[in-house]
C-alpha atoms as a PDB file:
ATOM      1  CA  UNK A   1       0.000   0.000   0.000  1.00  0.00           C
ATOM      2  CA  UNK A   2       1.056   3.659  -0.866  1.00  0.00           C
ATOM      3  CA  UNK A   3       0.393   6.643   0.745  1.00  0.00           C
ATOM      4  CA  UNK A   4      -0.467   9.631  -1.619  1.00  0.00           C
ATOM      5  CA  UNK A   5      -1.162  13.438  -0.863  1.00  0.00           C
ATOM      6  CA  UNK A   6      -4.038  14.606  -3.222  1.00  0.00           C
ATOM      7  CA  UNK A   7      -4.429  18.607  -3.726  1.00  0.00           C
ATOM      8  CA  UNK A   8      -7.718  19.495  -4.416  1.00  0.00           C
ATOM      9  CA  UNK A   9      -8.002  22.710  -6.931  1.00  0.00           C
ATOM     10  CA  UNK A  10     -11.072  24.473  -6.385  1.00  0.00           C
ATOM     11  CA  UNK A  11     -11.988  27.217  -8.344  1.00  0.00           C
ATOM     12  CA  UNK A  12     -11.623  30.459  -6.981  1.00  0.00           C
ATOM     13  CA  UNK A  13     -14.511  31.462  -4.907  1.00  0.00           C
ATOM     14  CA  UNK A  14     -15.690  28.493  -4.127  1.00  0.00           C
ATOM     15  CA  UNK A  15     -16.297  25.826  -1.203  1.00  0.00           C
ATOM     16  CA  UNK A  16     -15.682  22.124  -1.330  1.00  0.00           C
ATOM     17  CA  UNK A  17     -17.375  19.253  -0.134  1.00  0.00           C
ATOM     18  CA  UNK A  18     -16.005  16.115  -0.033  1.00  0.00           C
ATOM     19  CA  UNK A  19     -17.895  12.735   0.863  1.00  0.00           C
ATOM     20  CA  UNK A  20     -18.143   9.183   0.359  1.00  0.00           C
ATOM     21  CA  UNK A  21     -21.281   7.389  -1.111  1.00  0.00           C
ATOM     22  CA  UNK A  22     -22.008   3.592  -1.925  1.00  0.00           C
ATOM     23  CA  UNK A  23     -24.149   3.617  -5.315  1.00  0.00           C
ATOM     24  CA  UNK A  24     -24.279   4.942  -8.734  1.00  0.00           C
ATOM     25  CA  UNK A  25     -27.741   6.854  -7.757  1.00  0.00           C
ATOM     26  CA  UNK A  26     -25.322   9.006  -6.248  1.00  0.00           C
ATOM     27  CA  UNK A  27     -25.138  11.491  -8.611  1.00  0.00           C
ATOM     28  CA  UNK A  28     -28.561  11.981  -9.545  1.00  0.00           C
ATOM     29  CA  UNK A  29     -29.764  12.070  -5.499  1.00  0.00           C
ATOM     30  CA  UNK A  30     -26.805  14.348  -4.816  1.00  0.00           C
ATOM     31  CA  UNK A  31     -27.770  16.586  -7.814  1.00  0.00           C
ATOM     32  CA  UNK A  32     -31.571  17.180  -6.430  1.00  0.00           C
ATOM     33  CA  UNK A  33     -30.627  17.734  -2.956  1.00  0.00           C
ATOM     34  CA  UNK A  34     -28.611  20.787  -4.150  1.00  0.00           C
ATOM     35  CA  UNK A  35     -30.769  21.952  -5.994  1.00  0.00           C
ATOM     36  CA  UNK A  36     -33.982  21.435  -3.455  1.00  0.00           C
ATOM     37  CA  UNK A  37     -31.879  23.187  -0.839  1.00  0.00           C
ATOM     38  CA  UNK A  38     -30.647  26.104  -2.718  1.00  0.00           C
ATOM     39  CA  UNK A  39     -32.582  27.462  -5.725  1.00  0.00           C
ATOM     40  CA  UNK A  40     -30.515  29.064  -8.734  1.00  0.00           C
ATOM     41  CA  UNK A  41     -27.221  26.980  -6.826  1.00  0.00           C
ATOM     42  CA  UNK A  42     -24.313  26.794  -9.239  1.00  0.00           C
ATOM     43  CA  UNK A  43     -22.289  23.147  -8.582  1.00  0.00           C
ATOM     44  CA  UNK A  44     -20.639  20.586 -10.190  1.00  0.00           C
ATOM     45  CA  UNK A  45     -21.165  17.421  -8.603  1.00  0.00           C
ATOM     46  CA  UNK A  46     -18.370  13.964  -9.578  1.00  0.00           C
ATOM     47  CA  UNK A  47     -18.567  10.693  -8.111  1.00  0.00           C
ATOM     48  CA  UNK A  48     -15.890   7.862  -8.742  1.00  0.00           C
ATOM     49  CA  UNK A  49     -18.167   4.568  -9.840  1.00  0.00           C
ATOM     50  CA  UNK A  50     -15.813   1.621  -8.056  1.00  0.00           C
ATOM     51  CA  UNK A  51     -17.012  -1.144 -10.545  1.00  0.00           C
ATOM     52  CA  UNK A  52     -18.430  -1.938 -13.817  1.00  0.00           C
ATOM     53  CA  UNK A  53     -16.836   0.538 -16.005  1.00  0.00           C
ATOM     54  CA  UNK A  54     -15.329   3.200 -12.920  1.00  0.00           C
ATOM     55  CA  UNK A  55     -16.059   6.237 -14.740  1.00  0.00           C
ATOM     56  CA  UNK A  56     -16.018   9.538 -13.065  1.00  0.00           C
ATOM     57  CA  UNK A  57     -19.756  10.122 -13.326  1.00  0.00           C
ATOM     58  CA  UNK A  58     -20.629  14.682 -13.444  1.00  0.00           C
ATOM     59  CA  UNK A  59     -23.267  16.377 -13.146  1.00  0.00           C
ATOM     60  CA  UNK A  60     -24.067  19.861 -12.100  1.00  0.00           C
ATOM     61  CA  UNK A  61     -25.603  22.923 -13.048  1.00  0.00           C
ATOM     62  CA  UNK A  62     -22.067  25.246 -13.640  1.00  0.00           C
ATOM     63  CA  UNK A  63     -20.258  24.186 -17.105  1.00  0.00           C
ATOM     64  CA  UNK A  64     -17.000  25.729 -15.247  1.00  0.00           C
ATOM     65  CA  UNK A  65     -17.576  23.760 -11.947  1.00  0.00           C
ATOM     66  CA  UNK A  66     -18.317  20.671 -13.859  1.00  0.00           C
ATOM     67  CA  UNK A  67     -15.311  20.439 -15.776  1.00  0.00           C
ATOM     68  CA  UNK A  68     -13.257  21.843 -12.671  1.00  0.00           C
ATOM     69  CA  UNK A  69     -14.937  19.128 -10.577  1.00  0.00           C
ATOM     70  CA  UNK A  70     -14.332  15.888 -13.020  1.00  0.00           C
ATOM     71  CA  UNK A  71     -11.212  16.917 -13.388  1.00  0.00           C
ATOM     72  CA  UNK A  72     -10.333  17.073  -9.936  1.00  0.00           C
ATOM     73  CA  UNK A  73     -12.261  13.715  -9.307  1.00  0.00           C
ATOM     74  CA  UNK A  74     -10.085  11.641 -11.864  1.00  0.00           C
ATOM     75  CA  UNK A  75      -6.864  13.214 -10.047  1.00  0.00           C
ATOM     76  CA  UNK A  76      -8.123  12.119  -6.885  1.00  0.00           C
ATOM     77  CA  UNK A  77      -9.475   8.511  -8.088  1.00  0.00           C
ATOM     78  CA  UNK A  78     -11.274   6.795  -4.541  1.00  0.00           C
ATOM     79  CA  UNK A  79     -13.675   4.586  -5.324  1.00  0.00           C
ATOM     80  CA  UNK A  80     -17.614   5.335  -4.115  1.00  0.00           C
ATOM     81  CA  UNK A  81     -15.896   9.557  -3.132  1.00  0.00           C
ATOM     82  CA  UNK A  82     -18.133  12.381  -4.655  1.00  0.00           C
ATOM     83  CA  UNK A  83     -16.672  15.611  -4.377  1.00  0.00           C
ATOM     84  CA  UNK A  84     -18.635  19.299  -4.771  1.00  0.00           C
ATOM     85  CA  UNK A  85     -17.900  22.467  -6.068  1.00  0.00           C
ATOM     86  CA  UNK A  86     -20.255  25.066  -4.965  1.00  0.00           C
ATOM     87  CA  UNK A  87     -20.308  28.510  -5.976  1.00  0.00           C
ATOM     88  CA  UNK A  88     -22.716  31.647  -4.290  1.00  0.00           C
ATOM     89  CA  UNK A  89     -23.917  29.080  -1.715  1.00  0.00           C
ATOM     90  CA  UNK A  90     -22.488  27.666   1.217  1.00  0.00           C
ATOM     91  CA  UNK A  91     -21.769  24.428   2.510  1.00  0.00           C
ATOM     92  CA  UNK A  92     -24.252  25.096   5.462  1.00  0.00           C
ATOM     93  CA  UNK A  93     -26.873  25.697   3.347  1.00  0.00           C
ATOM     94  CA  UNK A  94     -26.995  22.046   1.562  1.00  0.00           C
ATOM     95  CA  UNK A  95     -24.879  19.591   4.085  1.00  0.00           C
ATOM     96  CA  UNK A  96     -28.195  18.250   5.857  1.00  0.00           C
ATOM     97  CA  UNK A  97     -29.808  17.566   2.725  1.00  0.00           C
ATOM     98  CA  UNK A  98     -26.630  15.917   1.571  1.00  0.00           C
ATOM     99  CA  UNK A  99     -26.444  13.962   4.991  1.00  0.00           C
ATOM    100  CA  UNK A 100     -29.986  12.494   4.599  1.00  0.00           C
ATOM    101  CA  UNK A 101     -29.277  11.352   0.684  1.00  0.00           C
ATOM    102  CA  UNK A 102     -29.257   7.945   1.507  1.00  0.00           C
ATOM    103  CA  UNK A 103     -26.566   6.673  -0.105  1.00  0.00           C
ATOM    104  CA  UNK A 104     -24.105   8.897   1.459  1.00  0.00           C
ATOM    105  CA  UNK A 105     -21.954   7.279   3.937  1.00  0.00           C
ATOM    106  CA  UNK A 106     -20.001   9.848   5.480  1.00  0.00           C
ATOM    107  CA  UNK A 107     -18.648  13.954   4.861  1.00  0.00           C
ATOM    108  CA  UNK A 108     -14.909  14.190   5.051  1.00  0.00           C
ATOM    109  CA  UNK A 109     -14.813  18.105   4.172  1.00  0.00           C
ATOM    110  CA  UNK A 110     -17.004  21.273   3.760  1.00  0.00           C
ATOM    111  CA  UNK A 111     -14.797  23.989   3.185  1.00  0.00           C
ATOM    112  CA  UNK A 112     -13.375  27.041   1.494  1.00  0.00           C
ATOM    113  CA  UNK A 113      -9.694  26.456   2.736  1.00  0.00           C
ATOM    114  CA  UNK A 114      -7.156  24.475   0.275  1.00  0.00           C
ATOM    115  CA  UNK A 115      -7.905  21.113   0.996  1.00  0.00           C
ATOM    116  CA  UNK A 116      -5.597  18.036   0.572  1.00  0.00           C
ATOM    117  CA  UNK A 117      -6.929  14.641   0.745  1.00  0.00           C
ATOM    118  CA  UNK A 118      -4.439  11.464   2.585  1.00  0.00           C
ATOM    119  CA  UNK A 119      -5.299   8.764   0.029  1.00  0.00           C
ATOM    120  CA  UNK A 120      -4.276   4.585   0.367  1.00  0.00           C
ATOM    121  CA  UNK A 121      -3.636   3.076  -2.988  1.00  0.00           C
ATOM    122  CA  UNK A 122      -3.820   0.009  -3.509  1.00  0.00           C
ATOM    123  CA  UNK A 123      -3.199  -2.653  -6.853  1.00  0.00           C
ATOM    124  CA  UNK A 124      -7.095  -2.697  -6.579  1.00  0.00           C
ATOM    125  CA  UNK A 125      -8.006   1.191  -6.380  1.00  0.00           C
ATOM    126  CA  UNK A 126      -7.599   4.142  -3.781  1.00  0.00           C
ATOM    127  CA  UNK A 127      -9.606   5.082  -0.757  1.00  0.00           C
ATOM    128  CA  UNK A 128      -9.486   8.470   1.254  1.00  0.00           C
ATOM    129  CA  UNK A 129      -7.781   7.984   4.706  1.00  0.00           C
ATOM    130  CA  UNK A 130      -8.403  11.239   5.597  1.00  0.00           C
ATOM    131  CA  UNK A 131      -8.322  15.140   4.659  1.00  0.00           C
ATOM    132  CA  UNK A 132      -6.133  18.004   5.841  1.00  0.00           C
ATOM    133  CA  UNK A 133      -7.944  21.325   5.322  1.00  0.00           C
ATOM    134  CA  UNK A 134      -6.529  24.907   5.839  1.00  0.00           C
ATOM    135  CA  UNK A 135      -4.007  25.629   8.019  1.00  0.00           C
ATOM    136  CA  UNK A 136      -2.926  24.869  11.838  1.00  0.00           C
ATOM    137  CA  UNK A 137      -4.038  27.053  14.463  1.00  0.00           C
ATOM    138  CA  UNK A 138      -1.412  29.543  15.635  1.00  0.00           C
ATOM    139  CA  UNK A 139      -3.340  30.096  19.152  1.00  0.00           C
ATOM    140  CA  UNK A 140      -6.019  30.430  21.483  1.00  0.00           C
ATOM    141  CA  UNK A 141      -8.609  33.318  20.980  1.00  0.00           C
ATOM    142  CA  UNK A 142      -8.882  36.097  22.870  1.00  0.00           C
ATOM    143  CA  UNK A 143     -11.817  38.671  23.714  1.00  0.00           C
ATOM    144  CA  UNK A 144     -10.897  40.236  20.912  1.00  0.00           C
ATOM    145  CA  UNK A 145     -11.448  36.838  19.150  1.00  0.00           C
ATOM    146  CA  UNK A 146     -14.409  35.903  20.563  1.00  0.00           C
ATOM    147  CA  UNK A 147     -15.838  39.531  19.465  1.00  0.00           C
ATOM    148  CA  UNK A 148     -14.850  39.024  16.076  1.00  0.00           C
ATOM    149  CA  UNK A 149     -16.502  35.739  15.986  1.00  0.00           C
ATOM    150  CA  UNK A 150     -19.765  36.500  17.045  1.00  0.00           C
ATOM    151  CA  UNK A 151     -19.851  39.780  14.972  1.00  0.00           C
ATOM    152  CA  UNK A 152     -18.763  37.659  11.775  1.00  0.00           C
ATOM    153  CA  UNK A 153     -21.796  35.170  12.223  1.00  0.00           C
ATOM    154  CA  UNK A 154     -24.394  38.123  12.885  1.00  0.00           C
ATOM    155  CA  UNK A 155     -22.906  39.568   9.778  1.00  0.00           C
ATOM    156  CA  UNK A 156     -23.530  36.651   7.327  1.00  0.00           C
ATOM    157  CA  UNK A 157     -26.859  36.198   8.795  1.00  0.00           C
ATOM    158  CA  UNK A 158     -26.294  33.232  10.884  1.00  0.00           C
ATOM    159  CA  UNK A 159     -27.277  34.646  14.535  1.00  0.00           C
ATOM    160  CA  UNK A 160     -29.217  37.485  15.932  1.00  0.00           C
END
Protein backbone atom coordinates (compact mmCIF):
# COMPACT_ATOMS: atom_id res chain seq x y z
CA UNK A 1 0.00 0.00 0.00
CA UNK A 2 1.06 3.66 -0.87
CA UNK A 3 0.39 6.64 0.75
CA UNK A 4 -0.47 9.63 -1.62
CA UNK A 5 -1.16 13.44 -0.86
CA UNK A 6 -4.04 14.61 -3.22
CA UNK A 7 -4.43 18.61 -3.73
CA UNK A 8 -7.72 19.50 -4.42
CA UNK A 9 -8.00 22.71 -6.93
CA UNK A 10 -11.07 24.47 -6.39
CA UNK A 11 -11.99 27.22 -8.34
CA UNK A 12 -11.62 30.46 -6.98
CA UNK A 13 -14.51 31.46 -4.91
CA UNK A 14 -15.69 28.49 -4.13
CA UNK A 15 -16.30 25.83 -1.20
CA UNK A 16 -15.68 22.12 -1.33
CA UNK A 17 -17.37 19.25 -0.13
CA UNK A 18 -16.00 16.12 -0.03
CA UNK A 19 -17.89 12.74 0.86
CA UNK A 20 -18.14 9.18 0.36
CA UNK A 21 -21.28 7.39 -1.11
CA UNK A 22 -22.01 3.59 -1.93
CA UNK A 23 -24.15 3.62 -5.32
CA UNK A 24 -24.28 4.94 -8.73
CA UNK A 25 -27.74 6.85 -7.76
CA UNK A 26 -25.32 9.01 -6.25
CA UNK A 27 -25.14 11.49 -8.61
CA UNK A 28 -28.56 11.98 -9.54
CA UNK A 29 -29.76 12.07 -5.50
CA UNK A 30 -26.81 14.35 -4.82
CA UNK A 31 -27.77 16.59 -7.81
CA UNK A 32 -31.57 17.18 -6.43
CA UNK A 33 -30.63 17.73 -2.96
CA UNK A 34 -28.61 20.79 -4.15
CA UNK A 35 -30.77 21.95 -5.99
CA UNK A 36 -33.98 21.44 -3.45
CA UNK A 37 -31.88 23.19 -0.84
CA UNK A 38 -30.65 26.10 -2.72
CA UNK A 39 -32.58 27.46 -5.72
CA UNK A 40 -30.52 29.06 -8.73
CA UNK A 41 -27.22 26.98 -6.83
CA UNK A 42 -24.31 26.79 -9.24
CA UNK A 43 -22.29 23.15 -8.58
CA UNK A 44 -20.64 20.59 -10.19
CA UNK A 45 -21.16 17.42 -8.60
CA UNK A 46 -18.37 13.96 -9.58
CA UNK A 47 -18.57 10.69 -8.11
CA UNK A 48 -15.89 7.86 -8.74
CA UNK A 49 -18.17 4.57 -9.84
CA UNK A 50 -15.81 1.62 -8.06
CA UNK A 51 -17.01 -1.14 -10.55
CA UNK A 52 -18.43 -1.94 -13.82
CA UNK A 53 -16.84 0.54 -16.01
CA UNK A 54 -15.33 3.20 -12.92
CA UNK A 55 -16.06 6.24 -14.74
CA UNK A 56 -16.02 9.54 -13.07
CA UNK A 57 -19.76 10.12 -13.33
CA UNK A 58 -20.63 14.68 -13.44
CA UNK A 59 -23.27 16.38 -13.15
CA UNK A 60 -24.07 19.86 -12.10
CA UNK A 61 -25.60 22.92 -13.05
CA UNK A 62 -22.07 25.25 -13.64
CA UNK A 63 -20.26 24.19 -17.10
CA UNK A 64 -17.00 25.73 -15.25
CA UNK A 65 -17.58 23.76 -11.95
CA UNK A 66 -18.32 20.67 -13.86
CA UNK A 67 -15.31 20.44 -15.78
CA UNK A 68 -13.26 21.84 -12.67
CA UNK A 69 -14.94 19.13 -10.58
CA UNK A 70 -14.33 15.89 -13.02
CA UNK A 71 -11.21 16.92 -13.39
CA UNK A 72 -10.33 17.07 -9.94
CA UNK A 73 -12.26 13.71 -9.31
CA UNK A 74 -10.08 11.64 -11.86
CA UNK A 75 -6.86 13.21 -10.05
CA UNK A 76 -8.12 12.12 -6.89
CA UNK A 77 -9.47 8.51 -8.09
CA UNK A 78 -11.27 6.79 -4.54
CA UNK A 79 -13.67 4.59 -5.32
CA UNK A 80 -17.61 5.33 -4.12
CA UNK A 81 -15.90 9.56 -3.13
CA UNK A 82 -18.13 12.38 -4.66
CA UNK A 83 -16.67 15.61 -4.38
CA UNK A 84 -18.63 19.30 -4.77
CA UNK A 85 -17.90 22.47 -6.07
CA UNK A 86 -20.25 25.07 -4.97
CA UNK A 87 -20.31 28.51 -5.98
CA UNK A 88 -22.72 31.65 -4.29
CA UNK A 89 -23.92 29.08 -1.72
CA UNK A 90 -22.49 27.67 1.22
CA UNK A 91 -21.77 24.43 2.51
CA UNK A 92 -24.25 25.10 5.46
CA UNK A 93 -26.87 25.70 3.35
CA UNK A 94 -26.99 22.05 1.56
CA UNK A 95 -24.88 19.59 4.08
CA UNK A 96 -28.19 18.25 5.86
CA UNK A 97 -29.81 17.57 2.72
CA UNK A 98 -26.63 15.92 1.57
CA UNK A 99 -26.44 13.96 4.99
CA UNK A 100 -29.99 12.49 4.60
CA UNK A 101 -29.28 11.35 0.68
CA UNK A 102 -29.26 7.95 1.51
CA UNK A 103 -26.57 6.67 -0.10
CA UNK A 104 -24.11 8.90 1.46
CA UNK A 105 -21.95 7.28 3.94
CA UNK A 106 -20.00 9.85 5.48
CA UNK A 107 -18.65 13.95 4.86
CA UNK A 108 -14.91 14.19 5.05
CA UNK A 109 -14.81 18.10 4.17
CA UNK A 110 -17.00 21.27 3.76
CA UNK A 111 -14.80 23.99 3.18
CA UNK A 112 -13.38 27.04 1.49
CA UNK A 113 -9.69 26.46 2.74
CA UNK A 114 -7.16 24.48 0.27
CA UNK A 115 -7.91 21.11 1.00
CA UNK A 116 -5.60 18.04 0.57
CA UNK A 117 -6.93 14.64 0.74
CA UNK A 118 -4.44 11.46 2.58
CA UNK A 119 -5.30 8.76 0.03
CA UNK A 120 -4.28 4.59 0.37
CA UNK A 121 -3.64 3.08 -2.99
CA UNK A 122 -3.82 0.01 -3.51
CA UNK A 123 -3.20 -2.65 -6.85
CA UNK A 124 -7.09 -2.70 -6.58
CA UNK A 125 -8.01 1.19 -6.38
CA UNK A 126 -7.60 4.14 -3.78
CA UNK A 127 -9.61 5.08 -0.76
CA UNK A 128 -9.49 8.47 1.25
CA UNK A 129 -7.78 7.98 4.71
CA UNK A 130 -8.40 11.24 5.60
CA UNK A 131 -8.32 15.14 4.66
CA UNK A 132 -6.13 18.00 5.84
CA UNK A 133 -7.94 21.33 5.32
CA UNK A 134 -6.53 24.91 5.84
CA UNK A 135 -4.01 25.63 8.02
CA UNK A 136 -2.93 24.87 11.84
CA UNK A 137 -4.04 27.05 14.46
CA UNK A 138 -1.41 29.54 15.64
CA UNK A 139 -3.34 30.10 19.15
CA UNK A 140 -6.02 30.43 21.48
CA UNK A 141 -8.61 33.32 20.98
CA UNK A 142 -8.88 36.10 22.87
CA UNK A 143 -11.82 38.67 23.71
CA UNK A 144 -10.90 40.24 20.91
CA UNK A 145 -11.45 36.84 19.15
CA UNK A 146 -14.41 35.90 20.56
CA UNK A 147 -15.84 39.53 19.47
CA UNK A 148 -14.85 39.02 16.08
CA UNK A 149 -16.50 35.74 15.99
CA UNK A 150 -19.76 36.50 17.04
CA UNK A 151 -19.85 39.78 14.97
CA UNK A 152 -18.76 37.66 11.77
CA UNK A 153 -21.80 35.17 12.22
CA UNK A 154 -24.39 38.12 12.89
CA UNK A 155 -22.91 39.57 9.78
CA UNK A 156 -23.53 36.65 7.33
CA UNK A 157 -26.86 36.20 8.80
CA UNK A 158 -26.29 33.23 10.88
CA UNK A 159 -27.28 34.65 14.53
CA UNK A 160 -29.22 37.49 15.93
Amino acid sequence: MEIKLVDIETPKECNTILGMAHFIKTVEDVYEAMVSSVPGVKFGLAFCESSGECLVRVEGTDGELKEAVAESMLKLGCGHSFLVFLRDAYPINVLNALKSVPEVCTIYAATANPLKVIVAETEEGRGVLGVVDGSKPKGIEDEQGVEWRRSILRKFGYKK
